[in-house]
Protein backbone atom coordinates (compact mmCIF):
# COMPACT_ATOMS: atom_id res chain seq x y z
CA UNK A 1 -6.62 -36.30 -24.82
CA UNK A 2 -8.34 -37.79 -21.75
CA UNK A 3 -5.32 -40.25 -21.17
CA UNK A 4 -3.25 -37.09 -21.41
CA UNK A 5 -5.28 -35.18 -18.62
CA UNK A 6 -5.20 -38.66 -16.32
CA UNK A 7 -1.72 -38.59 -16.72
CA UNK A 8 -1.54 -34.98 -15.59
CA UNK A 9 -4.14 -34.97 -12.35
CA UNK A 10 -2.03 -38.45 -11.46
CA UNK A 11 1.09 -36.60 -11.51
CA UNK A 12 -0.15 -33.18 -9.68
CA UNK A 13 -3.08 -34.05 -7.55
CA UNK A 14 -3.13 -38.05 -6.52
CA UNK A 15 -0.96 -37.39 -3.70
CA UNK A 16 -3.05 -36.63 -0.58
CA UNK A 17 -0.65 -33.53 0.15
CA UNK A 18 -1.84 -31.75 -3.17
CA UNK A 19 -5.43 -32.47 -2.23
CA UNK A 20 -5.13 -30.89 1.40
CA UNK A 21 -3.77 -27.95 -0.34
CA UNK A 22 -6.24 -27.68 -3.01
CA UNK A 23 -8.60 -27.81 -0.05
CA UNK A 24 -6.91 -25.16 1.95
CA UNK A 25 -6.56 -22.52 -0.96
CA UNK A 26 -10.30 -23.45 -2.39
CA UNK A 27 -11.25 -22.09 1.10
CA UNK A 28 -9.38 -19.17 1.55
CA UNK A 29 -10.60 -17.73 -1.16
CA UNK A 30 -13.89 -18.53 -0.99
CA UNK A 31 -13.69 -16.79 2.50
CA UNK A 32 -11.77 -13.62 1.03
CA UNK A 33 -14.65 -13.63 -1.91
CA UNK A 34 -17.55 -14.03 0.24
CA UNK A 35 -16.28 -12.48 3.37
CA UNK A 36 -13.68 -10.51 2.61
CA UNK A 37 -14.98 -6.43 2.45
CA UNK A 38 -16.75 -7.33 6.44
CA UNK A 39 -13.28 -8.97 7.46
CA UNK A 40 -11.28 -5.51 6.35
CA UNK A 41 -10.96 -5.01 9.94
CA UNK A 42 -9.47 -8.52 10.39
CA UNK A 43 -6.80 -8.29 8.25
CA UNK A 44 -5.77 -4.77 8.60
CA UNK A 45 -5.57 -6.30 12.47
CA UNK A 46 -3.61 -9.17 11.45
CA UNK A 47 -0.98 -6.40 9.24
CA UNK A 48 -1.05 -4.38 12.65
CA UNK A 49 0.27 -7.59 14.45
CA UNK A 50 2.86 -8.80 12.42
CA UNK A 51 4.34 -5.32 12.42
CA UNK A 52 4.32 -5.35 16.18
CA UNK A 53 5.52 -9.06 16.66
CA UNK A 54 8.84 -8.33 16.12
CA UNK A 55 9.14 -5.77 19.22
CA UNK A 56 6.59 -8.67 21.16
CA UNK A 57 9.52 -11.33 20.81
CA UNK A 58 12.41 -8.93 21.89
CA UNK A 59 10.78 -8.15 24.91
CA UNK A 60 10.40 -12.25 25.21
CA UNK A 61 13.58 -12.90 25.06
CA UNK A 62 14.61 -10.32 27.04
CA UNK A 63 12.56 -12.53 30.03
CA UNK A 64 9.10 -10.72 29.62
CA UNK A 65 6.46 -13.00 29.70
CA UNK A 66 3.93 -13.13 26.81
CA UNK A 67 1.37 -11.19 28.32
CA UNK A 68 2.92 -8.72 29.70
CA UNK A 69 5.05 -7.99 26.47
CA UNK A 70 1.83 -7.97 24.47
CA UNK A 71 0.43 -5.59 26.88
CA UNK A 72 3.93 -3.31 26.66
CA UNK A 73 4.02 -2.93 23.09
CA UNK A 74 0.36 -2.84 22.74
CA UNK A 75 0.05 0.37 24.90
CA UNK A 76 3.06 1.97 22.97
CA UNK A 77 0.84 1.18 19.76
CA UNK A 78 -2.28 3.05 20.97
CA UNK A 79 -0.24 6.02 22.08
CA UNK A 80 1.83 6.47 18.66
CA UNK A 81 -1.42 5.75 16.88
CA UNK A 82 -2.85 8.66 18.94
CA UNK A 83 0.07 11.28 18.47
CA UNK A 84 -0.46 10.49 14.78
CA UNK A 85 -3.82 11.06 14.64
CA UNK A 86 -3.71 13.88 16.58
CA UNK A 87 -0.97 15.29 14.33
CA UNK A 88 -0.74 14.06 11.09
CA UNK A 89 -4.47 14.00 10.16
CA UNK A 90 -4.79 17.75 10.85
CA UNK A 91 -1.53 18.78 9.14
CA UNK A 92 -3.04 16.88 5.80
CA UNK A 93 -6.43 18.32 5.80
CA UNK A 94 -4.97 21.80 6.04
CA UNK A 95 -2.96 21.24 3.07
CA UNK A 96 -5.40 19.59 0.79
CA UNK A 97 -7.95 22.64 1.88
CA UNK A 98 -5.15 25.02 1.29
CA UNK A 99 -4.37 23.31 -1.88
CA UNK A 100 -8.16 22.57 -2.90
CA UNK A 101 -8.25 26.50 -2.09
CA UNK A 102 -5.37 27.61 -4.28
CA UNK A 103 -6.40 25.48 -7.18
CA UNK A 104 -7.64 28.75 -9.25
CA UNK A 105 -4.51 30.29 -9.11
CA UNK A 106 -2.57 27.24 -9.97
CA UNK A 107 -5.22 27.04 -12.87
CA UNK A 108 -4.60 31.06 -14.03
CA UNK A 109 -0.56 30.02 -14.27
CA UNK A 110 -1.03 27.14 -16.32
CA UNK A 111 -3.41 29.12 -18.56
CA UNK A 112 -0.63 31.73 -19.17
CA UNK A 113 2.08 29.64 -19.73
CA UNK A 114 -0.41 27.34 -22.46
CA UNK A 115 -1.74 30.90 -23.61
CA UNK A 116 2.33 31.73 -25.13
CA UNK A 117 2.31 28.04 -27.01
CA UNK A 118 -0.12 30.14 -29.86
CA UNK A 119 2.52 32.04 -30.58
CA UNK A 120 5.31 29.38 -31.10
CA UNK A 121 3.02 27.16 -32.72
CA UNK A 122 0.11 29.32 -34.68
CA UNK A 123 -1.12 26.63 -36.66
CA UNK A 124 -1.46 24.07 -33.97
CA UNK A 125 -3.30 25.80 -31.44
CA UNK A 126 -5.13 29.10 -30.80
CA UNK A 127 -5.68 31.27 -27.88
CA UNK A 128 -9.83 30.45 -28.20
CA UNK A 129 -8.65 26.53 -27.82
CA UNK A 130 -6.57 27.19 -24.56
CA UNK A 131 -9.55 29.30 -22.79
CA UNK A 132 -11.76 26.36 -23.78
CA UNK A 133 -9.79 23.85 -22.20
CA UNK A 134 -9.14 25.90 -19.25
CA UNK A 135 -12.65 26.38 -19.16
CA UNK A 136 -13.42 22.72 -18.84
CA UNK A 137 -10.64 22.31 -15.69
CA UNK A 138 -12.37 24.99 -14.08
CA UNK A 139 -15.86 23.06 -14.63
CA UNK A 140 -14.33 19.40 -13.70
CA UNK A 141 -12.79 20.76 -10.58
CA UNK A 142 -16.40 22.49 -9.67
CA UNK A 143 -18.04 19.45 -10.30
CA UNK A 144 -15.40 17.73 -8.58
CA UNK A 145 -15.55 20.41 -5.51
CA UNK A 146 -19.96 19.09 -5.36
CA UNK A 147 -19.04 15.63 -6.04
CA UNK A 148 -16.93 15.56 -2.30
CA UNK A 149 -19.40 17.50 -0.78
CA UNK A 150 -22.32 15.25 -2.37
CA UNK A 151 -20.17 12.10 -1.01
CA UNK A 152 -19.06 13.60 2.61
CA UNK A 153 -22.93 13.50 3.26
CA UNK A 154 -23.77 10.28 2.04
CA UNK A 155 -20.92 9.01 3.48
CA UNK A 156 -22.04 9.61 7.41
CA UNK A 157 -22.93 5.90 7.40
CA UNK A 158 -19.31 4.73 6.47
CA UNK A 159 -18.21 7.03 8.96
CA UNK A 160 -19.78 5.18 11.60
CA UNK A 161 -18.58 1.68 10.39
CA UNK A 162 -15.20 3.45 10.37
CA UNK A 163 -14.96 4.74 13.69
CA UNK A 164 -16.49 1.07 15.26
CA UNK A 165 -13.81 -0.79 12.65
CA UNK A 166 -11.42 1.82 14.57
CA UNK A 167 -12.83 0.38 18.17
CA UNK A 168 -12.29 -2.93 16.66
CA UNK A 169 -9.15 -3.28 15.24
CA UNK A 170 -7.01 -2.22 18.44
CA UNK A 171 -8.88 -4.56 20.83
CA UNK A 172 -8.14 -7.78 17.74
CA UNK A 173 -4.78 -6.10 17.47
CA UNK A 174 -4.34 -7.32 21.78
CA UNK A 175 -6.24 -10.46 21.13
CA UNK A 176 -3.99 -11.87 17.98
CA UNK A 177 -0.99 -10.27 19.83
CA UNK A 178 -1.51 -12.01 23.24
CA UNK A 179 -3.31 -15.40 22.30
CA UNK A 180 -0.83 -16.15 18.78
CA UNK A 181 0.26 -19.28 20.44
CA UNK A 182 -3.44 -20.66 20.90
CA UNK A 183 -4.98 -19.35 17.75
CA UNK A 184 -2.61 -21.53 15.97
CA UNK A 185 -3.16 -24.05 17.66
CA UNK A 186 -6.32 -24.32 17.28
CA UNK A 187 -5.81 -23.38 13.85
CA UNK A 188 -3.70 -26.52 13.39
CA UNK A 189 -5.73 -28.84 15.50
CA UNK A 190 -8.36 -28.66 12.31
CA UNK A 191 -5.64 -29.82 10.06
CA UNK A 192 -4.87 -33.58 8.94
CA UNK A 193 -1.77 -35.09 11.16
CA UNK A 194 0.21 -35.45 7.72
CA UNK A 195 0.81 -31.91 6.45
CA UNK A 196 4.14 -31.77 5.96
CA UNK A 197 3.86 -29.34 2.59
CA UNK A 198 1.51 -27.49 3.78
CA UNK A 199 3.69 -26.48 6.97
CA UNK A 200 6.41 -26.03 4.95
CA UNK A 201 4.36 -23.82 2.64
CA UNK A 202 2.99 -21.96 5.52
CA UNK A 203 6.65 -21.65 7.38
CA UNK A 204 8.18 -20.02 3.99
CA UNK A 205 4.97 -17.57 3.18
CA UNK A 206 4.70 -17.10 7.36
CA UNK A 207 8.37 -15.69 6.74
CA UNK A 208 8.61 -13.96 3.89
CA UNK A 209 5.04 -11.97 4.51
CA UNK A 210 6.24 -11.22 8.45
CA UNK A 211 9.37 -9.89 6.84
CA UNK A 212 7.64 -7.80 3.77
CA UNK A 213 4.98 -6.07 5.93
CA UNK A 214 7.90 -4.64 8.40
CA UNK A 215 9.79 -3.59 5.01
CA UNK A 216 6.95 -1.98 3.52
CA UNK A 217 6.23 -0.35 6.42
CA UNK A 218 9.94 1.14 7.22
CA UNK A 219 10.33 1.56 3.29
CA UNK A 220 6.96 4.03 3.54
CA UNK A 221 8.12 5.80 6.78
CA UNK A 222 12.31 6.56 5.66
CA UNK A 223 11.00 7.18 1.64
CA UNK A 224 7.93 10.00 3.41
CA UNK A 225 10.59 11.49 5.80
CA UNK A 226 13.44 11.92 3.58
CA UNK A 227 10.88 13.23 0.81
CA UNK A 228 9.57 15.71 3.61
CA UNK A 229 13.13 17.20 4.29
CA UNK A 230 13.91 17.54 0.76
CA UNK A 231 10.89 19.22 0.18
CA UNK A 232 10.79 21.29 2.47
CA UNK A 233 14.48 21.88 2.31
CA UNK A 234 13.62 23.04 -1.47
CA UNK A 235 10.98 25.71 0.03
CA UNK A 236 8.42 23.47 -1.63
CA UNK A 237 4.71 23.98 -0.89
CA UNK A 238 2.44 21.10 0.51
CA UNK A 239 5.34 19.57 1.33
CA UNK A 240 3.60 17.63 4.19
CA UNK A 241 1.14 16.22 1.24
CA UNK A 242 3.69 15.50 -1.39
CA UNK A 243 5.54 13.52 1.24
CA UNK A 244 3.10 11.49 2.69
CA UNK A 245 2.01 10.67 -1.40
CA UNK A 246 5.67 9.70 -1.87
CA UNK A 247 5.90 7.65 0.77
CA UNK A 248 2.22 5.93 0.03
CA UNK A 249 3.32 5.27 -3.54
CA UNK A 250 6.41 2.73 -2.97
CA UNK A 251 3.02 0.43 -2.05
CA UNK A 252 2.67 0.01 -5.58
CA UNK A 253 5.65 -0.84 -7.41
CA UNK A 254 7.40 1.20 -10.40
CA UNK A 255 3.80 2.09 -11.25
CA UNK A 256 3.31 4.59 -7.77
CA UNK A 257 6.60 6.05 -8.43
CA UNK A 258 5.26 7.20 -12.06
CA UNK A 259 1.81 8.02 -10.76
CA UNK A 260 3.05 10.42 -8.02
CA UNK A 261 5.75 12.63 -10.38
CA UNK A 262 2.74 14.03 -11.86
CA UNK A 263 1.66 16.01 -8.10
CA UNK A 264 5.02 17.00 -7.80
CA UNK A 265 5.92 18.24 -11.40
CA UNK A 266 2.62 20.37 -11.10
CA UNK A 267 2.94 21.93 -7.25
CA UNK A 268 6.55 22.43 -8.28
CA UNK A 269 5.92 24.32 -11.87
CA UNK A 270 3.25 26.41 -10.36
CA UNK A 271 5.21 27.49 -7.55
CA UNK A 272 8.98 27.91 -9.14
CA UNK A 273 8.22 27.99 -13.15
CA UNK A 274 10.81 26.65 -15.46
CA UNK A 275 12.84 29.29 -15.21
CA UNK A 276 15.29 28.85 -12.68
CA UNK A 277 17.07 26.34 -10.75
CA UNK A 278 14.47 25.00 -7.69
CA UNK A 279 11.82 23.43 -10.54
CA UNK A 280 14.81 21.10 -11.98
CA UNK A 281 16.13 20.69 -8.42
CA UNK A 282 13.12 19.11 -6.89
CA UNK A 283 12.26 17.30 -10.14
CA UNK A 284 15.98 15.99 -9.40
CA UNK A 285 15.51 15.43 -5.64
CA UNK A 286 12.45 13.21 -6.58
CA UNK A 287 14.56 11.40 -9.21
CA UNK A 288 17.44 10.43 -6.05
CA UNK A 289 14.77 9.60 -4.03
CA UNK A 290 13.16 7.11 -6.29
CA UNK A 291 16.79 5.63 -7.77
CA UNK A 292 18.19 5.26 -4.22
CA UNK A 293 15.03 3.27 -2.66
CA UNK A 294 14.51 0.73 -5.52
CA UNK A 295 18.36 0.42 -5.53
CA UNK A 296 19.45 0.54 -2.18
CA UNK A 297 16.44 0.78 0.34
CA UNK A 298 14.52 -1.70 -1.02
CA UNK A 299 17.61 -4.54 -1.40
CA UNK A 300 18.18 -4.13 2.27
CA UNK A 301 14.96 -4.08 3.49
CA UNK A 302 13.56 -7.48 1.23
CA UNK A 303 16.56 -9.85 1.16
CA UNK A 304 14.62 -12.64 2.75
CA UNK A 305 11.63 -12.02 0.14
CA UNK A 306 11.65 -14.21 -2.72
CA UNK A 307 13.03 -11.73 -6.13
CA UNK A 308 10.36 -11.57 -8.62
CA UNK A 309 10.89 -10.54 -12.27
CA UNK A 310 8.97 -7.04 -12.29
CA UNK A 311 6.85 -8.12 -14.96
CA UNK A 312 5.66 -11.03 -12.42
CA UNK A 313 5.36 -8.04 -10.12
CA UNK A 314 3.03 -5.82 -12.53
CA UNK A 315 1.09 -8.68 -13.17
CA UNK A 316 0.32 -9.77 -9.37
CA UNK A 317 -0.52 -6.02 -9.06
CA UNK A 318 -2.91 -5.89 -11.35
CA UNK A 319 -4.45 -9.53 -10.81
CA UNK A 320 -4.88 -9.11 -6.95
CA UNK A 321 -5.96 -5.46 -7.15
CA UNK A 322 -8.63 -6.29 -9.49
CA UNK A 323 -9.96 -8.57 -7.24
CA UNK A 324 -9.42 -7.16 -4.01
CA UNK A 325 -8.85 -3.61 -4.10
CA UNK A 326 -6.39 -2.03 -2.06
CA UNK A 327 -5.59 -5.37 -0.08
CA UNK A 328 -4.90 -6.65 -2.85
CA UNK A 329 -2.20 -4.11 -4.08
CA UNK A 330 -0.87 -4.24 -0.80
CA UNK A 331 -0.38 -7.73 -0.40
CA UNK A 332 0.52 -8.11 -4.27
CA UNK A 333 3.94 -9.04 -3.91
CA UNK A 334 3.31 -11.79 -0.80
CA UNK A 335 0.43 -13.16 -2.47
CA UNK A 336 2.73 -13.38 -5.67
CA UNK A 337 5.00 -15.23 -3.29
CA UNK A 338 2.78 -17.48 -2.65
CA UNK A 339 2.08 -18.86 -5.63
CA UNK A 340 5.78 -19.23 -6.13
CA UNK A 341 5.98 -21.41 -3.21
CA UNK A 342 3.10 -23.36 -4.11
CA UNK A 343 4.68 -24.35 -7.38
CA UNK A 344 7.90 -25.23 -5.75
CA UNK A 345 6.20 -27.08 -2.59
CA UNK A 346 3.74 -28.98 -4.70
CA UNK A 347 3.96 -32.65 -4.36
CA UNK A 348 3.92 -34.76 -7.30
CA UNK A 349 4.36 -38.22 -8.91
């Protein structure tokens, strides 16, 4: 047994390569473990940046300087950040009040259409049964209702974290925007001389994360617009809200998509019923939407990411969300990446 673990660690980790990127991981991670909820600002920065790159090194090579490119695309940032705080933000927190609002009525349909199941099925249920378990919605949505109140006043502390992380992340968006060239280097210049796998590592995760952040970002914006039209095309209420929970849900693989029919199904039955034609053709607008973005949307968007079985994706989602939250879903698939390049990359005997 121990000859047969010698033989291993002499194949896997006696070459000095493996041991500067045992190093290298073992300290990441001890950083994101230790460090990581008071660096959120940090990496949503460094998310912001990549995104923004892209337009940075058009402007280069169309003879801006570095600077001044930074500084271009930078102020173009702030002022689309403000038009959508100024406009989005608003238009959601009408809907969810108008939807928080409506919730009784929504709550008096479902309670007529469960209260006709009695008759169809006698023996199975009884009208006493259906006011019970209407009952309890109506006291989980109360308690809910004190729960966000009970929260929005505790949470005046966060609020002021948030709005200094939102001071914070703009000015480190400039900084990692402007400066790229001598972070890295500096970066590098605490790095051994002979790390050729680890810059070949770092090229091919450099590349593929760049190019999945941009995707996931386009993929959110085209899969919350076309959602929008068809929503609202469809007369649909809170379309706004259904859209932007559409577009949200593509973060998460197959399992958003699942999670957010549920919303939909429910806005739509309350408002159009089953009888008719606009419940099954939203239900069916959904469906398109969904089929042509993991079929068509998504191919073009992710051809230079690595293809991962979707089990390997599920898995990845759950590992890295377990252990860091909503970074963690986000950056599921790149960090899943990752690992794949490792095991190709890593230098043996």
């Amino acid at each position: 047994m121990v000859e047969l673990f010698k033989s291993w660690y002499d194949r896997y980790f006696s070459d000095p390569q493996a041991a500067l990127l045992v190093t290298v991981l073992l300290l990441a991670f001890g950083c994101l473990a230790l460090f990581g909820e008071m660096l959120a600002p940090c990496f949503a920065s460094v998310v912001i940046a990549y995104l923004l790159e892209t337009s940075v090194c058009f402007l280069e090579r169309l003879g801006f300087g570095r600077k001044l490119a930074a500084s271009i695309i930078f102020a173009v940032f702030i002022f689309a950040l403000i038009l959508l705080v100024g406009g989005l933000v608003p238009l959601l927190s009408s809907q969810l009040t108008s939807f928080i609002r409506d919730l009784p009525g929504t709550i008096n349909v479902w309670r007529e259409a469960l209260l006709r199941l009695p008759e169809t099925y006698p023996n199975f249920l009884s009208a006493g049964q259906i006011d019970d378990l209407t009952g309890s919605v109506r006291k989980e949505i109360s308690s809910l209702g004190q729960n966000v109140l009970t929260f929005s006043i505790a949470s005046i502390p966060a609020l002021v974290t948030l709005l200094v992380y939102f001071v914070l992340g703009p000015v480190l968006v400039f900084f990692l925007l402007k400066d790229k060239a001598q972070i890295i280097t500096w970066l590098l210049s605490h790095l051994p001389r002979d790390r050729m796998v680890l810059s070949s590592v770092w090229r091919d995760v450099d590349r593929q994360i760049g190019n999945y952040i941009r995707g996931k970002f386009y993929e959110i914006s085209i899969v919350g617009l076309v959602s929008y039209a068809c929503f609202a095309f469809l007369g649909l209420s809170y379309a706004p809200l259904l859209a932007v929970l559409t577009g949200v849900s593509v973060i998460v693989p197959y399992i958003g998509a699942v999670v957010v029919t549920v919303p939909i199904a429910v806005a739509a039955y309350s408002q159009f019923g089953l009888v008719g034609d606009q419940f099954l053709w939203t239900m069916a607008a959904y469906g398109i939407i969904q089929a042509l973005d993991g079929n068509l949307l998504v191919p073009l968007l992710f051809s230079d990411v690595v293809n991962l079985h979707p089990i390997a994706i599920i898995i990845a989602i759950l590992v890295f969300g377990g252990l860091w939250g909503f970074w963690g879903v986000f950056f599921a698939i790149p960090l899943a990446t990752l690992v794949h390049s490792l095991l190709n990359a890593w230098p043996s005997t």
